[in-house]
Protein backbone atom coordinates (compact mmCIF):
# COMPACT_ATOMS: atom_id res chain seq x y z
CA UNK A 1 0.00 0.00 0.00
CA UNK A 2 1.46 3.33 -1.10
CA UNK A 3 0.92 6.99 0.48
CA UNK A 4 2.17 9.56 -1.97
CA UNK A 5 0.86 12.44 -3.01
CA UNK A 6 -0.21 12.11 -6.20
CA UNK A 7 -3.32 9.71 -7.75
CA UNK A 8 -5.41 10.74 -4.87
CA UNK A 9 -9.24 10.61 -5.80
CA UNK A 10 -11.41 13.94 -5.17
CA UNK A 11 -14.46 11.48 -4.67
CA UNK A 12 -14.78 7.66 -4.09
CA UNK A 13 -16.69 4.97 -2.64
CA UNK A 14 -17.03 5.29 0.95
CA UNK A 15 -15.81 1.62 2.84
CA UNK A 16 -16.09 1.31 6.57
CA UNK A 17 -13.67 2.29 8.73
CA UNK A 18 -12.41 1.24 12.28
CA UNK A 19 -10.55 3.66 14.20
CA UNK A 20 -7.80 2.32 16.91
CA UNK A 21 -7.35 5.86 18.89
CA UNK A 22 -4.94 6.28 21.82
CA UNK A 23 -1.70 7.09 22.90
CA UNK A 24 1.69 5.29 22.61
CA UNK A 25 1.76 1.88 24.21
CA UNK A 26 -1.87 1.04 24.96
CA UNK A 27 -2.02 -1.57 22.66
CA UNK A 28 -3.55 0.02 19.91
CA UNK A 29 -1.15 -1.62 17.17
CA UNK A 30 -1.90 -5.25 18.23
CA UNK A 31 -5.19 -4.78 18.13
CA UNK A 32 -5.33 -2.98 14.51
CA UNK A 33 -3.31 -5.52 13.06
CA UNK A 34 -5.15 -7.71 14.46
CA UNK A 35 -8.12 -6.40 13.07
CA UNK A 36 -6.80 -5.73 9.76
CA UNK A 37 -5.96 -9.26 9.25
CA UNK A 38 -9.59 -10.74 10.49
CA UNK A 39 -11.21 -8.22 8.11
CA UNK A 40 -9.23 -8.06 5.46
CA UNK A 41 -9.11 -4.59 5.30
CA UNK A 42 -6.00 -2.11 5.24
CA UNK A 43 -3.83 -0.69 7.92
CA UNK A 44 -3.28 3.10 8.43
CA UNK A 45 -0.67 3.87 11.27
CA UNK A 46 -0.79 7.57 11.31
CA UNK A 47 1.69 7.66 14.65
CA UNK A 48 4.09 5.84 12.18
CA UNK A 49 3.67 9.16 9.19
CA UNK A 50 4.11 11.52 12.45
CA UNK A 51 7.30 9.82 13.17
CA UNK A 52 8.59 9.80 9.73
CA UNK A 53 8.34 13.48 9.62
CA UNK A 54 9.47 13.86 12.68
CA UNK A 55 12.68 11.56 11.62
CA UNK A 56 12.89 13.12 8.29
CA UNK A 57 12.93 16.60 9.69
CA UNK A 58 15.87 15.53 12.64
CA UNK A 59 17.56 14.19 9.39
CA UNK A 60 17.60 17.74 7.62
CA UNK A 61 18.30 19.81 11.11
CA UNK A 62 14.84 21.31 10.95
CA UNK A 63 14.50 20.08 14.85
CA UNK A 64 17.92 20.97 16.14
CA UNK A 65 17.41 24.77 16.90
CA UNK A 66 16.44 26.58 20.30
CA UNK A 67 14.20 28.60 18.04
CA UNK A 68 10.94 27.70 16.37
CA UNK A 69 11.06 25.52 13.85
CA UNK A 70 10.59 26.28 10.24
CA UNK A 71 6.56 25.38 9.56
CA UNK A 72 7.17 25.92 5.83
CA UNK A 73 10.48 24.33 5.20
CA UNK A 74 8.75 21.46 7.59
CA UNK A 75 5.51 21.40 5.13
CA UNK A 76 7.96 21.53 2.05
CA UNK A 77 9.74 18.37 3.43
CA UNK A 78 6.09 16.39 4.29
CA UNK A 79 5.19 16.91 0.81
CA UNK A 80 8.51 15.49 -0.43
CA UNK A 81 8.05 11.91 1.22
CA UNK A 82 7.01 8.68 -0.63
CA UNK A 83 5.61 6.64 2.57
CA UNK A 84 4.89 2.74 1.66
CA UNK A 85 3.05 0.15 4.56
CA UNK A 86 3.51 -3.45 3.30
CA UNK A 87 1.97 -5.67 5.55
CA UNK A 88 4.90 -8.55 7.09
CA UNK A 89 2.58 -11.86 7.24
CA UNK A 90 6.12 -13.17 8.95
CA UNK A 91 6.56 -10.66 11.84
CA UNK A 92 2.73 -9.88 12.20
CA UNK A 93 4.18 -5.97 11.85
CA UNK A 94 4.03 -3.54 9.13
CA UNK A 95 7.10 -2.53 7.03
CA UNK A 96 7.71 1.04 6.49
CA UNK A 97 9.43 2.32 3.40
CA UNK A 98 10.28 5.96 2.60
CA UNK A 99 11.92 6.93 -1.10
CA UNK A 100 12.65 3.37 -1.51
CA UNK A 101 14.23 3.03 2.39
CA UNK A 102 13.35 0.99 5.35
CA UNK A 103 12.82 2.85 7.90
CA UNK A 104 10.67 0.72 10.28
CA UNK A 105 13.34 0.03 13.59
CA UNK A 106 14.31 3.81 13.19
CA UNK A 107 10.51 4.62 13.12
CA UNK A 108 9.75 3.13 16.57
CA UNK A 109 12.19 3.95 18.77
CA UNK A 110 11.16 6.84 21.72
CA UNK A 111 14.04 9.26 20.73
CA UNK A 112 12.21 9.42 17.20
CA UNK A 113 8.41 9.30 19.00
CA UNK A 114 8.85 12.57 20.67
CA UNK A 115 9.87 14.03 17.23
CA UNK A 116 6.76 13.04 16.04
CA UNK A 117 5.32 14.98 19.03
CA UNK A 118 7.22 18.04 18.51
CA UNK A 119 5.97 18.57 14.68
CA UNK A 120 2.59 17.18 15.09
CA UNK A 121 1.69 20.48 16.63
CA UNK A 122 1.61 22.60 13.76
CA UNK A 123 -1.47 22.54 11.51
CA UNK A 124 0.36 22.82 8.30
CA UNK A 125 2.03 19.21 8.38
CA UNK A 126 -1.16 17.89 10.18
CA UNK A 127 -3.54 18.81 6.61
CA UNK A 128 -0.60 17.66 4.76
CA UNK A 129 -1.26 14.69 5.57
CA UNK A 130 -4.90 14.50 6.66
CA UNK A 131 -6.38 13.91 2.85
CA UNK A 132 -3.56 11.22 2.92
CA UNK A 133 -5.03 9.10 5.60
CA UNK A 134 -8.56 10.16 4.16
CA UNK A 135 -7.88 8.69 1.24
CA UNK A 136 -7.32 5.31 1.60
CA UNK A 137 -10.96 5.18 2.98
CA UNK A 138 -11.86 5.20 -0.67
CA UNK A 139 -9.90 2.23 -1.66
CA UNK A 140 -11.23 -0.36 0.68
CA UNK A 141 -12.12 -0.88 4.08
CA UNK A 142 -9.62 0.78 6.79
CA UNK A 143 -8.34 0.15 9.82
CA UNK A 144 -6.93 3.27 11.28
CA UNK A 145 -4.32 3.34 14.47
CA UNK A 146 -3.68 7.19 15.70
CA UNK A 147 -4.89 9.95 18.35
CA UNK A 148 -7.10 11.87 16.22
CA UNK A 149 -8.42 9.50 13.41
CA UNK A 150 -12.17 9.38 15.14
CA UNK A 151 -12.21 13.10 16.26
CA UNK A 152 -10.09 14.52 12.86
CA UNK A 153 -9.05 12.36 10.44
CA UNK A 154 -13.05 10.11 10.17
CA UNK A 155 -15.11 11.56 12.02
CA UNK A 156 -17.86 9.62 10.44
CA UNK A 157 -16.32 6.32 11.00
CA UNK A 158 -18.27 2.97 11.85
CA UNK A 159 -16.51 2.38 14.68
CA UNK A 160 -14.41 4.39 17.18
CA UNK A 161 -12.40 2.88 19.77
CA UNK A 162 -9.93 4.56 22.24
CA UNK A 163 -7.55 2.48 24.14
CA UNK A 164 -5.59 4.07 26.89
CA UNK A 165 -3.88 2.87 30.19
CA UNK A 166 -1.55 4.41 32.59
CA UNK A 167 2.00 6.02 31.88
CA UNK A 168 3.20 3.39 34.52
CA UNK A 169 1.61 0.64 32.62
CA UNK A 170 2.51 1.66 28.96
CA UNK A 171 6.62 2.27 30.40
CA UNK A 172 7.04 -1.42 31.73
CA UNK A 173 5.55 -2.56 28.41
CA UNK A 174 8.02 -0.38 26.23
CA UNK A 175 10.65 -1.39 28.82
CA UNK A 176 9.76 -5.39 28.12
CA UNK A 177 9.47 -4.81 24.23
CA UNK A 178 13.11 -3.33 24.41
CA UNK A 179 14.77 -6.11 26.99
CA UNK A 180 13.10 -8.85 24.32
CA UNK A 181 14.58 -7.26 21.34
CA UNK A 182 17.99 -7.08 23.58
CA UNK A 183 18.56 -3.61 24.03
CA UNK A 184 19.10 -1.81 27.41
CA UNK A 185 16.08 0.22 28.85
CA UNK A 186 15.75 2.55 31.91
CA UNK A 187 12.10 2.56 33.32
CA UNK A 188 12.22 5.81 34.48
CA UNK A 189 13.57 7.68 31.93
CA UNK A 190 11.17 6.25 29.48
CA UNK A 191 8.33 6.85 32.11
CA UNK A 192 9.37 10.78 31.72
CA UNK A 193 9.75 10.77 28.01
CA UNK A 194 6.09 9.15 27.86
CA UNK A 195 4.40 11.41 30.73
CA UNK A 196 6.01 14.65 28.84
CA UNK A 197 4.67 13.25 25.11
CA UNK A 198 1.14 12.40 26.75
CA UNK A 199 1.37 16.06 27.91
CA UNK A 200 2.10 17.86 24.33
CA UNK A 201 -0.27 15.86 22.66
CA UNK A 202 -3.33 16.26 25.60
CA UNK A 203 -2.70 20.05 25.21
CA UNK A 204 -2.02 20.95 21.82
CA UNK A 205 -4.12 23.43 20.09
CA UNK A 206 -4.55 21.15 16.65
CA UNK A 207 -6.41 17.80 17.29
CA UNK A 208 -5.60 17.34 20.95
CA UNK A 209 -5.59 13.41 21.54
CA UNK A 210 -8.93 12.75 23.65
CA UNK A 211 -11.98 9.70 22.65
CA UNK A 212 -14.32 11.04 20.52
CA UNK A 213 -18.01 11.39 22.18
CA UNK A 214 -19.25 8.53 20.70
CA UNK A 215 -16.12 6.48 20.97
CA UNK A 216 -15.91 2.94 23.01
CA UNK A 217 -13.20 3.44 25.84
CA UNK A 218 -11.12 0.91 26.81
CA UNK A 219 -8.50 0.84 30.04
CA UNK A 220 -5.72 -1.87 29.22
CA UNK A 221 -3.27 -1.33 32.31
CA UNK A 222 -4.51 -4.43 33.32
CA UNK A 223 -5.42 -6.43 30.64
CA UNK A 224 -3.67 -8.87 27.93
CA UNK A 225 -3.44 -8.28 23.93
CA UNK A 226 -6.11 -11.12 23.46
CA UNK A 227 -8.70 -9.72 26.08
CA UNK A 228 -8.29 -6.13 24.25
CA UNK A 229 -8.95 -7.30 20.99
CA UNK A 230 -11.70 -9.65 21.80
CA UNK A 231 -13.66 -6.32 23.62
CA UNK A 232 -12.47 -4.46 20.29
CA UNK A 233 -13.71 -7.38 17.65
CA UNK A 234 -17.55 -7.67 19.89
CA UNK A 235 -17.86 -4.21 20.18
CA UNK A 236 -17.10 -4.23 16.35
CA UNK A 237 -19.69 -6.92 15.18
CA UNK A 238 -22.09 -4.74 17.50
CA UNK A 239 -21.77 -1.87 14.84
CA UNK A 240 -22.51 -3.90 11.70
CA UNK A 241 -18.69 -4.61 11.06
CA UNK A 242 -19.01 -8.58 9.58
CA UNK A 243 -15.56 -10.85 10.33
CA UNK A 244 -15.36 -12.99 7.46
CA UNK A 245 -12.62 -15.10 9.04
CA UNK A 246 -11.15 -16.02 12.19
């Protein structure tokens, strides 16, 4: 599945859409690709386009001043990126591609998550790549993983979901991903990086992460992947979404 910004339809069939909404760590990623899978449908990861720009802009030094940073050259550089999600049947993850390079392991680390945080605050980059996201709703049904994809980016989607769970929760579960994957991880230090993201993107004036009204809310400090996702796939099937397999 490509992201670019050219071929985009003005006007398409409309095919459902699921929104995942959250922030980082409450499991929203499982469950979407979960999801995906059992419906067939495609995967949207906006956090994973916020973290490309973000990466892409540490890359050209937009993000290493004391100043403010440059909202056009920012925009300029949004516009410039080729983004690819190919599903990986293998790892159960998606690959992430941009102008022809894998960027996925870059993509998810925390150093490159509160990038994402920094330049999701300004409007410009966010509408770049709002009719992005929007447009893959008119290629077949969507699965969407974000913050703001049931209060922004589909507001008129079939189903809104927001996941959350407690900083404390969502650190020990980065903290376990990293130990697994064999790389060294301090508990507190990633508890402050996620407390101070949770804050920027709570309070920022564009599409402040928060459940839609209508959205089902879901607390997984204590709770397992499968338990998630089986409250996520009912809850589904209870708003006319039909699971054709298992």
């Amino acid at each position: 599945m490509v992201i670019s910004q050219a071929g985009q339809s003005e006007s398409a069939q409309r095919y459902p859409v699921v929104c995942i909404d959250g922030p980082s760590g409450a499991g929203k990623g499982t469950v979407t690709w979960r999801l995906a899978k059992a419906l067939g449908y495609q995967l949207l990861d906006s956090g994973a386009l916020y973290r490309i720009v973000g990466l892409k802009a540490h890359e050209a030094g937009l993000l290493d001043t004391d100043e403010a940073i440059d909202e056009n050259a920012l925009l300029t550089l949004t516009q410039s990126l080729h983004i690819e999600f190919e599903p990986n049947q293998r790892s159960g993850r998606v690959d992430i591609i941009v102008n022809g390079e894998g960027v996925g392991e870059q993509v998810r680390n925390e150093t490159v998550g509160g990038y994402a945080s920094k330049i999701a605050i300004y409007p410009q980059v966010r509408q770049a790549l709002l009719k992005l996201q929007q447009d893959m709703a008119t290629r077949s049904g969507l699965v969407a993983d974000g913050r703001d994809m049931g209060t922004v980016v589909f507001p008129d989607a079939d189903v809104k979901v927001f996941l959350t769970a407690s900083a404390e929760a969502r650190a020990q579960r980065r903290v376990t991903q990293l130990m697994d994957a064999g790389q060294t991880a301090d508990f507190d230090e990633i508890l402050a990086t996620i407390k101070a993201r949770d804050e920027r993107d709570e309070n920022r004036e564009a599409a402040p992460s928060k459940p839609a009204t209508d959205a089902l809310v879901i607390d997984s400090s204590a709770l397992d992947a499968n338990s998630v996702y089986e409250q996520v796939k009912a809850y589904c099937q209870s708003q006319g979404i039909c699971f054709n397999t298992q």
